[in-house]
PDB file of N, CA and C in Angstrom:
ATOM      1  N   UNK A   1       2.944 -17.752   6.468  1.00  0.00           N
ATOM      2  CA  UNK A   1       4.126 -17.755   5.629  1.00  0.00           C
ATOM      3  C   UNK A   1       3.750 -17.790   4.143  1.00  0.00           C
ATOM      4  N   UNK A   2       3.018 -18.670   3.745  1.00  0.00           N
ATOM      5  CA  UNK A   2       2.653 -18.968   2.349  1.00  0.00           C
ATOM      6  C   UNK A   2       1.819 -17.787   2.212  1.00  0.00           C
ATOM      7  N   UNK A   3       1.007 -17.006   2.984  1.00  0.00           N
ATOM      8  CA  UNK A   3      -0.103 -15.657   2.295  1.00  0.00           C
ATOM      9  C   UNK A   3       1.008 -14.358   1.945  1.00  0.00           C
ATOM     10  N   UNK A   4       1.926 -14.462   2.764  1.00  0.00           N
ATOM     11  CA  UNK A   4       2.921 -13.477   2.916  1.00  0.00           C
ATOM     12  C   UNK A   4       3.449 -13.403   1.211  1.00  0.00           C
ATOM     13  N   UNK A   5       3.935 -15.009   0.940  1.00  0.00           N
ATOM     14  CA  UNK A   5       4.733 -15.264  -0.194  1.00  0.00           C
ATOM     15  C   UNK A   5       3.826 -15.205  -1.436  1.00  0.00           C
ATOM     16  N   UNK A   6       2.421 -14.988  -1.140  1.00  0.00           N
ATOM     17  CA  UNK A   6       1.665 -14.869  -2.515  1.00  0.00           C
ATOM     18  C   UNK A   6       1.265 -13.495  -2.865  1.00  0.00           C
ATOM     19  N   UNK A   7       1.463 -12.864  -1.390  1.00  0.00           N
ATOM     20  CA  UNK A   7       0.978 -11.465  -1.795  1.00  0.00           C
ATOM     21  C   UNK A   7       1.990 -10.274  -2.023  1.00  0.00           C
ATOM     22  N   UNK A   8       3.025 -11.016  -1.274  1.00  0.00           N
ATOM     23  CA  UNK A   8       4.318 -10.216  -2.066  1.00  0.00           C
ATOM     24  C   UNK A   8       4.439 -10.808  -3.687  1.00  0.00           C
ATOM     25  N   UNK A   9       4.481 -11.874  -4.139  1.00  0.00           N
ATOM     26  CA  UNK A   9       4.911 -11.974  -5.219  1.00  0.00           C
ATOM     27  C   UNK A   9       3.273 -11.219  -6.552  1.00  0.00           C
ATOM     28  N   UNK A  10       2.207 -11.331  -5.935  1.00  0.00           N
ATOM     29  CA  UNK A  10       1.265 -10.624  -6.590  1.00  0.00           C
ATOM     30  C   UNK A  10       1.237  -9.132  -6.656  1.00  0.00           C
ATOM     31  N   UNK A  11       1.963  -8.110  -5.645  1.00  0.00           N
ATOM     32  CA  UNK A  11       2.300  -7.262  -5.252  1.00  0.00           C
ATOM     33  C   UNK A  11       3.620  -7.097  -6.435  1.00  0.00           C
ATOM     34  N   UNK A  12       4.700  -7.717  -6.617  1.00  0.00           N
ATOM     35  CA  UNK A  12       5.359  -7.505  -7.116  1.00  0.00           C
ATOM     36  C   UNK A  12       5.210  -7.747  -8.974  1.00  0.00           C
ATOM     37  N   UNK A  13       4.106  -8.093  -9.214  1.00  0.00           N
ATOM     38  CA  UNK A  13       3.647  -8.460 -10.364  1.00  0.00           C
ATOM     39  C   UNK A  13       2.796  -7.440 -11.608  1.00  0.00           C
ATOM     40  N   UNK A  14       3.317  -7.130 -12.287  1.00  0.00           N
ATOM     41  CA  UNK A  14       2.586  -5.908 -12.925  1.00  0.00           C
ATOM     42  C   UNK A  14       0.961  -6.409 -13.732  1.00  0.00           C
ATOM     43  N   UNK A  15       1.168  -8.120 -14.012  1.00  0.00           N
ATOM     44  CA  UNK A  15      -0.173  -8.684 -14.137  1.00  0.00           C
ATOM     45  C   UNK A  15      -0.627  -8.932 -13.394  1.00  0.00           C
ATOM     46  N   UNK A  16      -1.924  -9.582 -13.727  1.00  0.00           N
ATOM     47  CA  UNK A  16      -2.841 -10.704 -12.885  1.00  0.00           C
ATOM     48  C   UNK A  16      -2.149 -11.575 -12.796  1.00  0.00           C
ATOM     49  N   UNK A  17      -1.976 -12.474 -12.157  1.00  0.00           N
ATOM     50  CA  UNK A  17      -1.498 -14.092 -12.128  1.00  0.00           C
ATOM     51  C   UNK A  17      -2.450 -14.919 -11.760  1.00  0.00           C
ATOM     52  N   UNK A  18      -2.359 -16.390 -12.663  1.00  0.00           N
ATOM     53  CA  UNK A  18      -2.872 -17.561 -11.905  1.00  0.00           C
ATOM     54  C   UNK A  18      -2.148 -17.957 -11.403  1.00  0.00           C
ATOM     55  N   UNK A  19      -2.874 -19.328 -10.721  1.00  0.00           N
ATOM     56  CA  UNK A  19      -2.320 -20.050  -9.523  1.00  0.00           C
ATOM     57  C   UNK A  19      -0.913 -20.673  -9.974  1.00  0.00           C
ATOM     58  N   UNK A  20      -0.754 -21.395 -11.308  1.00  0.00           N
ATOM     59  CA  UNK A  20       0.407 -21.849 -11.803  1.00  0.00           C
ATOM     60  C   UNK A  20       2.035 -20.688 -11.628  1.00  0.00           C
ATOM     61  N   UNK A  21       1.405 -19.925 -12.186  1.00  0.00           N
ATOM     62  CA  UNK A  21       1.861 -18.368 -11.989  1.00  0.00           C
ATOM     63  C   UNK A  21       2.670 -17.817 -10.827  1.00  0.00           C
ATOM     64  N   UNK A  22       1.793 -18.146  -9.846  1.00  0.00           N
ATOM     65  CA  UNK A  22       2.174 -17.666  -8.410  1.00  0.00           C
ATOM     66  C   UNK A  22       3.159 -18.946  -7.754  1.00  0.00           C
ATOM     67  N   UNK A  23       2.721 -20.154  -8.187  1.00  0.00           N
ATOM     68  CA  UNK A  23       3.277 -21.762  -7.437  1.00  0.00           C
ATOM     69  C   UNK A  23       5.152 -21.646  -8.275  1.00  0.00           C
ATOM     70  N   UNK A  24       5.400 -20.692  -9.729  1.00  0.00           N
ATOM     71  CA  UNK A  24       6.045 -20.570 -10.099  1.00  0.00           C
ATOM     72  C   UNK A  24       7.318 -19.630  -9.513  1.00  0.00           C
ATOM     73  N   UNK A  25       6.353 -18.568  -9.131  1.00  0.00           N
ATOM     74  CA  UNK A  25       6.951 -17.190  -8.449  1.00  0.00           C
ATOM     75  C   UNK A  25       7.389 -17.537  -7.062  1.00  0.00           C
ATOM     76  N   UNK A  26       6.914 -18.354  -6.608  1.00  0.00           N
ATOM     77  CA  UNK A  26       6.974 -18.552  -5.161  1.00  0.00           C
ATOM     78  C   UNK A  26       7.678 -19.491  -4.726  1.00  0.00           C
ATOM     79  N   UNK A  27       7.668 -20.853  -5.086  1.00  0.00           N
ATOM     80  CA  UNK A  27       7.734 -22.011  -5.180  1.00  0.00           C
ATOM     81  C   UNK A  27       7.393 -22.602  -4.460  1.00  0.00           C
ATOM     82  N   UNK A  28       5.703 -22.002  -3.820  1.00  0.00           N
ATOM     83  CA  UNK A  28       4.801 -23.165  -2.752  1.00  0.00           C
ATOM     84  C   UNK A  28       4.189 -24.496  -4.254  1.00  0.00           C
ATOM     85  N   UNK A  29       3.922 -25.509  -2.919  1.00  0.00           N
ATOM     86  CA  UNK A  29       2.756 -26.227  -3.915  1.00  0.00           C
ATOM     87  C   UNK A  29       1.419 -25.755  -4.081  1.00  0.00           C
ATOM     88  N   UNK A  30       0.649 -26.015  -4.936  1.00  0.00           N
ATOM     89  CA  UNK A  30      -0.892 -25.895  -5.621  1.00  0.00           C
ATOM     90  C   UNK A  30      -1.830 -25.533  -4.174  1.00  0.00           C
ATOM     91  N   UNK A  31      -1.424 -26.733  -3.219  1.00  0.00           N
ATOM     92  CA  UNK A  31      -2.590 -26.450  -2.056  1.00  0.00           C
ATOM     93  C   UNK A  31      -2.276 -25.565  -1.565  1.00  0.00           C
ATOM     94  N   UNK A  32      -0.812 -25.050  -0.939  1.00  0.00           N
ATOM     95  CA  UNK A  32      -0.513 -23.902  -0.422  1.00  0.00           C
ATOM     96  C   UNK A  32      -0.853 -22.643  -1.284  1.00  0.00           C
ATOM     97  N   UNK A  33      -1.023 -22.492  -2.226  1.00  0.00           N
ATOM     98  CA  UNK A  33      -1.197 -21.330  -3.089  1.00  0.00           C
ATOM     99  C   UNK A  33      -2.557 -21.038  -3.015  1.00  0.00           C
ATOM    100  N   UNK A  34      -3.530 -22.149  -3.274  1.00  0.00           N
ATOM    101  CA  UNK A  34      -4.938 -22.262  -2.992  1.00  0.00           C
ATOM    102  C   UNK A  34      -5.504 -21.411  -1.936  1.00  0.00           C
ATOM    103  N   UNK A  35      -4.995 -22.196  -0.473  1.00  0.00           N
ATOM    104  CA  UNK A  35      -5.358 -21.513   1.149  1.00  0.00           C
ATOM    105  C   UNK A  35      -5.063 -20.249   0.736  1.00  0.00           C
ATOM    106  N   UNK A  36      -3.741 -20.220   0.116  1.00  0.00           N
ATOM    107  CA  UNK A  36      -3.189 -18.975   1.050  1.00  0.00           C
ATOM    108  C   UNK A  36      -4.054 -17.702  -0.091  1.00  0.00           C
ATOM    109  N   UNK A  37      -4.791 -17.855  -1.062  1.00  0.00           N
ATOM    110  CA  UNK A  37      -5.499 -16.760  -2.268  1.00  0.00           C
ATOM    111  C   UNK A  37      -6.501 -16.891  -1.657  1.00  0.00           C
ATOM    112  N   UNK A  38      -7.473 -18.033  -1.216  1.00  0.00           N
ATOM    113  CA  UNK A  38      -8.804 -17.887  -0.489  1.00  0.00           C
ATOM    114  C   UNK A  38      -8.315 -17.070   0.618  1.00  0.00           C
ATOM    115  N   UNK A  39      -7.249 -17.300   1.268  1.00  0.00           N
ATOM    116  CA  UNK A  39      -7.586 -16.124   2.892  1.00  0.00           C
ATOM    117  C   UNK A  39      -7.342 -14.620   2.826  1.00  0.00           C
ATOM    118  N   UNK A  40      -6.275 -14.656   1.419  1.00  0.00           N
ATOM    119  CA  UNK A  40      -6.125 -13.434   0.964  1.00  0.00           C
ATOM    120  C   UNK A  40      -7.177 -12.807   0.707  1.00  0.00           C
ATOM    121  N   UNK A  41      -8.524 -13.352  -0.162  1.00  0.00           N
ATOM    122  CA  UNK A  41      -9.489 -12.807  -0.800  1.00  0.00           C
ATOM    123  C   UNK A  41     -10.286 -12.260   0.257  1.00  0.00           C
ATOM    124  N   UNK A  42     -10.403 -13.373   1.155  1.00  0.00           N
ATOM    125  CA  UNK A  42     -11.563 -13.022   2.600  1.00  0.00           C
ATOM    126  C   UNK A  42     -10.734 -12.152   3.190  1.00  0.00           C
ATOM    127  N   UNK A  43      -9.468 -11.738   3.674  1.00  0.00           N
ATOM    128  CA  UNK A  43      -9.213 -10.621   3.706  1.00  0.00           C
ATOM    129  C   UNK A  43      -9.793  -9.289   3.535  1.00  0.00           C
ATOM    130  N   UNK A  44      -9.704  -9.291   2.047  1.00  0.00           N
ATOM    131  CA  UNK A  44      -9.872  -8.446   0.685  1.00  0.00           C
ATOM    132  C   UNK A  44      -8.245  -7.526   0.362  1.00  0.00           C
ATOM    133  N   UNK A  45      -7.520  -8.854   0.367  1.00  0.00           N
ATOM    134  CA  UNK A  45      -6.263  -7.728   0.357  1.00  0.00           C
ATOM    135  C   UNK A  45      -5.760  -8.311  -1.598  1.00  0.00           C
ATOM    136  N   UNK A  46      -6.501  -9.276  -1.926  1.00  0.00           N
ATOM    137  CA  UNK A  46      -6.516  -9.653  -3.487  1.00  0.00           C
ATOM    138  C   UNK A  46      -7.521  -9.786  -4.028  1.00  0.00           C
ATOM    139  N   UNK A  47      -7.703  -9.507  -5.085  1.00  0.00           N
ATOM    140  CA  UNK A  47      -8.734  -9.734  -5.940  1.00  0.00           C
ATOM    141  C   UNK A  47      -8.745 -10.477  -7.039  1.00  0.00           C
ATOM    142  N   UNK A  48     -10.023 -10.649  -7.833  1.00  0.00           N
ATOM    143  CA  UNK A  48      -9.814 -11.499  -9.024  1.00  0.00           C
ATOM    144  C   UNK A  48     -10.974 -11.173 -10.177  1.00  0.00           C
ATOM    145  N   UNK A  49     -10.074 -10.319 -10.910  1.00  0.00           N
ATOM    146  CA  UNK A  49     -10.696  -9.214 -11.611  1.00  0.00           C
ATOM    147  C   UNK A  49     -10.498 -10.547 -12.845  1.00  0.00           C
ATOM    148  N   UNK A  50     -10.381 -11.220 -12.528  1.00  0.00           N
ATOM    149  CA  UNK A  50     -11.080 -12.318 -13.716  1.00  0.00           C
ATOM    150  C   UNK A  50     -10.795 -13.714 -13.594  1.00  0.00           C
ATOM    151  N   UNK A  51     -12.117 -14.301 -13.933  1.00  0.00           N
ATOM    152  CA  UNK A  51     -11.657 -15.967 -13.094  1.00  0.00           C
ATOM    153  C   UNK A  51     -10.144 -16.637 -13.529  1.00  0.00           C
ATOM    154  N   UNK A  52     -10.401 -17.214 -11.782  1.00  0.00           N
ATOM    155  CA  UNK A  52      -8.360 -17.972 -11.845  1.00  0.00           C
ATOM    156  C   UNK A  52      -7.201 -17.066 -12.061  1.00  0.00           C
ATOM    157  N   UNK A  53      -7.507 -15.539 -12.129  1.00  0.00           N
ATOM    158  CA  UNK A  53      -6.520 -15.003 -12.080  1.00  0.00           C
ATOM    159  C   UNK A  53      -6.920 -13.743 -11.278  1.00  0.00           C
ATOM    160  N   UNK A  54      -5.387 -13.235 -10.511  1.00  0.00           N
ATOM    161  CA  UNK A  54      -5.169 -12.382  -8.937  1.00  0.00           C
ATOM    162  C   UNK A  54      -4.540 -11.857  -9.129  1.00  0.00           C
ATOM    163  N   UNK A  55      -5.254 -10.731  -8.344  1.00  0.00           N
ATOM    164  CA  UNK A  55      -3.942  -8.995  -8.545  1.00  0.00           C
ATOM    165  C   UNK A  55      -4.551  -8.964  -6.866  1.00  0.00           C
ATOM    166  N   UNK A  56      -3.572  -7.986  -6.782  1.00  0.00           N
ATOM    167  CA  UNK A  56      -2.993  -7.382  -5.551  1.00  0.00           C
ATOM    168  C   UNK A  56      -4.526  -6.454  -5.232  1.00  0.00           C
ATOM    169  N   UNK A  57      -5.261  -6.096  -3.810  1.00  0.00           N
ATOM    170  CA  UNK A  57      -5.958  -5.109  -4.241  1.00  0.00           C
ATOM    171  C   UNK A  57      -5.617  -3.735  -4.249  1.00  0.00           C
ATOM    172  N   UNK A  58      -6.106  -2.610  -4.987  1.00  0.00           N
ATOM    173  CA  UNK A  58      -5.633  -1.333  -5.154  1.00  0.00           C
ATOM    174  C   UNK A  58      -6.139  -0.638  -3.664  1.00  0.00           C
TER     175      UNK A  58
END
């Protein structure tokens, strides 16, 4: 539920976002935002084309 809600809202984002960013967009808490960008990453369905901050991958 929470990877769903970070990668739509990063998806829907024309920036990068940090975590504050996304906990804003979404309205999970900090830890949920955390898990859910690490499983995204091991995925590889986000990236982080610069530290603490996530885009969608192309």
């Amino acid at each position: 539920m929470a990877k769903e809600k970070v990668l739509e809202a990063l998806q829907k984002s024309n920036e990068m976002m940090d975590a504050k960013g996304i906990m804003e967009a979404t309205g999970l808490e900090r830890a949920d935002v955390d898990k859910a960008i690490k499983a995204l990453r091991k995925d590889g369905v986000v990236d982080s084309p610069k530290r603490c901050f996530y885009a969608a991958a192309e």
